[in-house]
C-alpha atoms as a PDB file:
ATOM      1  CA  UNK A   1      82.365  66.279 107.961  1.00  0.00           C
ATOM      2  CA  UNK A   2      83.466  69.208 105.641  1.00  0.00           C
ATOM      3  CA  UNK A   3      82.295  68.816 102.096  1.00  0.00           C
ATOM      4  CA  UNK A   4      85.128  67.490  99.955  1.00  0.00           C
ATOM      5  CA  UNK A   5      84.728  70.629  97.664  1.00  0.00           C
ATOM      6  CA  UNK A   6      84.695  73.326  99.696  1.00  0.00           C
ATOM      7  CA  UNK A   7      87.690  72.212 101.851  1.00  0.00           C
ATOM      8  CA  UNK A   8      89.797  71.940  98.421  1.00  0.00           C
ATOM      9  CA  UNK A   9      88.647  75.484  97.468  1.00  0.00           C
ATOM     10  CA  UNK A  10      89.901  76.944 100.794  1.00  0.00           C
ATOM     11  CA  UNK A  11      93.102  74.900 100.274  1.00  0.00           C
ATOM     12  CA  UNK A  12      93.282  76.077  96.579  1.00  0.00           C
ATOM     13  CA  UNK A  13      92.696  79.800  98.110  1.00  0.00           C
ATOM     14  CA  UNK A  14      95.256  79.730 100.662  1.00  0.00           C
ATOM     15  CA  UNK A  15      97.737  77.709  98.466  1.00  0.00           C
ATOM     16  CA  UNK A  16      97.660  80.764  96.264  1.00  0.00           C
ATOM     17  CA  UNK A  17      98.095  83.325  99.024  1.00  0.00           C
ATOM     18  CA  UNK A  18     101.314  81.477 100.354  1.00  0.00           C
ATOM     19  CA  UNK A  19     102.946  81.876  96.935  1.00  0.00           C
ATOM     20  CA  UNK A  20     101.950  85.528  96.495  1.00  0.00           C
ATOM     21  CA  UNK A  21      99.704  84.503  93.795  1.00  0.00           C
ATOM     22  CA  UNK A  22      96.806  86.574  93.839  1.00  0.00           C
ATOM     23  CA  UNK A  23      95.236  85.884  90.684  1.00  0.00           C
ATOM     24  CA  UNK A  24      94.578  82.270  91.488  1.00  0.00           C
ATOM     25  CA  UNK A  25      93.740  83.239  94.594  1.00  0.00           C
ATOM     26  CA  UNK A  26      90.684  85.763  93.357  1.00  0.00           C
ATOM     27  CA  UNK A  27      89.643  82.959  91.037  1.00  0.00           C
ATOM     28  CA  UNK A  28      88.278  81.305  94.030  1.00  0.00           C
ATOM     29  CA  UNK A  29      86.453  84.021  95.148  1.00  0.00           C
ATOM     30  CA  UNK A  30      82.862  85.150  94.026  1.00  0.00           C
ATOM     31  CA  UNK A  31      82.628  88.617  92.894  1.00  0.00           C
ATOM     32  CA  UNK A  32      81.111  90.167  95.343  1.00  0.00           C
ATOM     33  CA  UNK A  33      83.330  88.629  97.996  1.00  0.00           C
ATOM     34  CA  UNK A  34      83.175  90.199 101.294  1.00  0.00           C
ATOM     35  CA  UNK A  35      86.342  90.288 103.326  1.00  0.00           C
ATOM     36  CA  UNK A  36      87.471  90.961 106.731  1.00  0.00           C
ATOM     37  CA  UNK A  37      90.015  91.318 109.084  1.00  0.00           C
ATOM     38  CA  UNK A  38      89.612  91.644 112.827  1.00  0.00           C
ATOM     39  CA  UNK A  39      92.737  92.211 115.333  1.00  0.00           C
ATOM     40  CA  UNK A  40      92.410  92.528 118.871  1.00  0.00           C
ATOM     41  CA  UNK A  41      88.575  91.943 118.447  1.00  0.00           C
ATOM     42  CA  UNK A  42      88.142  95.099 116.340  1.00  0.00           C
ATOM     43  CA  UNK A  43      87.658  95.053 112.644  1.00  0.00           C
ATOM     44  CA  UNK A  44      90.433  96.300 111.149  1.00  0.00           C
ATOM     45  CA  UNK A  45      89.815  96.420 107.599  1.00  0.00           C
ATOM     46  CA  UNK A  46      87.022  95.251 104.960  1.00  0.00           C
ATOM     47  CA  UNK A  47      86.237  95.399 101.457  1.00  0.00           C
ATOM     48  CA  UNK A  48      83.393  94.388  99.352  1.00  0.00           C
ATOM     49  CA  UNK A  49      83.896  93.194  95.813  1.00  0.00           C
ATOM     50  CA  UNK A  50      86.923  91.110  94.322  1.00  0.00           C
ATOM     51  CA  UNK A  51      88.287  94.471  92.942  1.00  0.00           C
ATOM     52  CA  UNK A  52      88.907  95.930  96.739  1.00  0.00           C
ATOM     53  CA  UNK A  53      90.157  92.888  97.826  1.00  0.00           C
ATOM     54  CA  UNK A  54      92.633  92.875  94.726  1.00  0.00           C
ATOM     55  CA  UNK A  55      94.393  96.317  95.742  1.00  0.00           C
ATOM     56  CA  UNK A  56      94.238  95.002  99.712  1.00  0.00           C
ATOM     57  CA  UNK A  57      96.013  91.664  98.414  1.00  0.00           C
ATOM     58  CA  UNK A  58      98.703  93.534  96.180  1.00  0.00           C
ATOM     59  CA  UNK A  59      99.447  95.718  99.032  1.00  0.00           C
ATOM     60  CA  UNK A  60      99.399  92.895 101.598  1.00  0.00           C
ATOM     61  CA  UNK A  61     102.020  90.884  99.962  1.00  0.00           C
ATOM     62  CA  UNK A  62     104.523  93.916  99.376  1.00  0.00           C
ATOM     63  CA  UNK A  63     104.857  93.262 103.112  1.00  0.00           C
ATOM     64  CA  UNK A  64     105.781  90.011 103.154  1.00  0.00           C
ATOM     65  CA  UNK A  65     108.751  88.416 101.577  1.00  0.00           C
ATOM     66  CA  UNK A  66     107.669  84.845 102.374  1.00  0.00           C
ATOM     67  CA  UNK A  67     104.284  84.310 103.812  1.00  0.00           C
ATOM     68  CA  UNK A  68     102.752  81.037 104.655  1.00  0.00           C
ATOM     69  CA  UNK A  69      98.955  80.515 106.469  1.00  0.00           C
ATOM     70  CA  UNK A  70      98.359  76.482 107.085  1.00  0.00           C
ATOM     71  CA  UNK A  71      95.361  74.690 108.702  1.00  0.00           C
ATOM     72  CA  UNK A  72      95.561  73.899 111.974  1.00  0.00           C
ATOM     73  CA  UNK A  73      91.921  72.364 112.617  1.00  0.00           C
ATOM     74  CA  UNK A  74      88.796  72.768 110.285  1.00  0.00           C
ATOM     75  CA  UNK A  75      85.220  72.473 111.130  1.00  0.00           C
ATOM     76  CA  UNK A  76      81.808  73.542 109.989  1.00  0.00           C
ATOM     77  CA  UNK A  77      79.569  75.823 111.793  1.00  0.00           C
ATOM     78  CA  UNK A  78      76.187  76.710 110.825  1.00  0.00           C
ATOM     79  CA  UNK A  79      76.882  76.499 107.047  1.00  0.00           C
ATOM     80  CA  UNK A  80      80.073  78.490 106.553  1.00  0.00           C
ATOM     81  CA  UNK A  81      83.536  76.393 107.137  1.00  0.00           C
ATOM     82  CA  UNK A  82      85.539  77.570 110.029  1.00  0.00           C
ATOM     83  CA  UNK A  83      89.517  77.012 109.863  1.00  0.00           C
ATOM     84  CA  UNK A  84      91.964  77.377 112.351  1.00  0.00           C
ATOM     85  CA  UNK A  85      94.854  79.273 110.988  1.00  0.00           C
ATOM     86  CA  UNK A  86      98.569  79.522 111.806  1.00  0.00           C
ATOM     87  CA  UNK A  87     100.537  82.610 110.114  1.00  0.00           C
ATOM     88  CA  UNK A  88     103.854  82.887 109.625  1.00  0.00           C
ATOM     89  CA  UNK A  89     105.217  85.810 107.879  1.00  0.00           C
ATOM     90  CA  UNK A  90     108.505  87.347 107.228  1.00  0.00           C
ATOM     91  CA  UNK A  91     109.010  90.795 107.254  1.00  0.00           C
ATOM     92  CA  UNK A  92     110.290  92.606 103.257  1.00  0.00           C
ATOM     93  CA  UNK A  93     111.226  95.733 104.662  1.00  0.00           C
ATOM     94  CA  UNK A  94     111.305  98.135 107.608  1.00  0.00           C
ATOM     95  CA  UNK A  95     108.710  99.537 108.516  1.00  0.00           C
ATOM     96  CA  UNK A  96     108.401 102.713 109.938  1.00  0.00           C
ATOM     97  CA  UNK A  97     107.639 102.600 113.978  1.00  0.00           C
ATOM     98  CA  UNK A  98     107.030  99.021 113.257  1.00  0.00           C
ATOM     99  CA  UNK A  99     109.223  95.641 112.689  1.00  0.00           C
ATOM    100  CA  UNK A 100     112.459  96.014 110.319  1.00  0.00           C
ATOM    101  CA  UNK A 101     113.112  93.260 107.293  1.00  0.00           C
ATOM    102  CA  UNK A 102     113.489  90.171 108.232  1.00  0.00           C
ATOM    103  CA  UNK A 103     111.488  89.966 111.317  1.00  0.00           C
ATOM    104  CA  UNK A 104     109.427  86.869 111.681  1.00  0.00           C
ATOM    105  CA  UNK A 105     105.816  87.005 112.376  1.00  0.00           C
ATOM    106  CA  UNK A 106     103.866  84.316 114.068  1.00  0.00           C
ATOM    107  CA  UNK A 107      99.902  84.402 115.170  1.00  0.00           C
ATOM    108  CA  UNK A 108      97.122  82.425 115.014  1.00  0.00           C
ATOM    109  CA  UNK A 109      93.530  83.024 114.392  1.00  0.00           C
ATOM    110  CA  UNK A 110      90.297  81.390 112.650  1.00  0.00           C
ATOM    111  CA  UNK A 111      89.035  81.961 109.207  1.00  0.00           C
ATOM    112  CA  UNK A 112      85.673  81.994 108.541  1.00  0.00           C
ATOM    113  CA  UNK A 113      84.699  80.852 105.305  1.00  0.00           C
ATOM    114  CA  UNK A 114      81.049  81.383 103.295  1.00  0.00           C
ATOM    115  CA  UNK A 115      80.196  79.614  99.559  1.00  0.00           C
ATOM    116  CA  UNK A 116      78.130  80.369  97.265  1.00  0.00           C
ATOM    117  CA  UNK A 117      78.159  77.503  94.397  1.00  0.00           C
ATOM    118  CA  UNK A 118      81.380  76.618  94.022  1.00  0.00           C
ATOM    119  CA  UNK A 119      83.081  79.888  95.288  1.00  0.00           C
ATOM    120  CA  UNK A 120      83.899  81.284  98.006  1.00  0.00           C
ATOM    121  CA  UNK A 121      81.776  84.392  99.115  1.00  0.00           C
ATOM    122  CA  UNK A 122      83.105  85.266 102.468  1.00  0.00           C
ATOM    123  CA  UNK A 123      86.367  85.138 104.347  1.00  0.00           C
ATOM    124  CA  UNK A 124      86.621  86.690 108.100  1.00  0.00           C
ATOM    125  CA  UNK A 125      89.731  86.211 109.362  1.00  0.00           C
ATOM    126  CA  UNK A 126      90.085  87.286 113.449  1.00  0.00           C
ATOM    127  CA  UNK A 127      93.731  86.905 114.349  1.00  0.00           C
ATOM    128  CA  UNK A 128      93.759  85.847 118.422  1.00  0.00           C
ATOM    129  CA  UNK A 129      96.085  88.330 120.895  1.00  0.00           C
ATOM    130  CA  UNK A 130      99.414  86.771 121.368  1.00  0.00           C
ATOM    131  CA  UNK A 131      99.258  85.198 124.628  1.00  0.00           C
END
């Protein structure tokens, strides 16, 4: 069973990234935060610290003009909290060589959450190739 607390911080986290609120969002975090993102089983971007992960989240959700992650299955795994993510994301504006405004954006993938006291430390995301 997930500990009560830490599943409502990863809800508080990701409540706050849907609505493009990033300073609730970094309140969840621990300072020195580690983040990363892996696509296509590379890692495709990291940062260490809440201040890196500020400027990647401000940049993130110029993207986006509605953005919404939910929970699709949660688990624990050898301390950390493991969540099963579905992202849906629409496009703000074209992008050059990529998708135009407007265009929707669905994937799934797992995030992998670490705490330390009542914070998170650690969020790997690894979005899955589209089938």
């Amino acid at each position: 069973m997930i500990d009560p607390a830490r599943r409502q911080l990863i809800e508080i986290y990701l409540d706050a990234y849907n609505r493009f609120d990033i300073e609730h969002m970094l309140a969840a975090l621990t300072d020195d935060v580690r983040f990363e993102h892996h696509q296509g089983g590379e890692l495709s971007v990291a940062t260490d610290g809440k201040a890196d992960l500020e400027k990647l989240a401000r940049v993130g959700a110029q993207l986006f003009a509605a953005r919404e992650q939910s929970i699709v299955n949660i688990e624990e795994r050898d301390g950390d909290v493991v969540a099963t993510i579905h992202f849906r994301g629409e496009i703000a504006e074209d992008i050059p060589d990529g998708p135009r405004a407007g265009t929707i954006i669905e994937m799934d993938g797992t995030s992998e959450f670490g705490f330390v006291g009542n914070k998170i430390s650690k969020v790997i995301d690894r979005a899955f190739d589209p089938a």
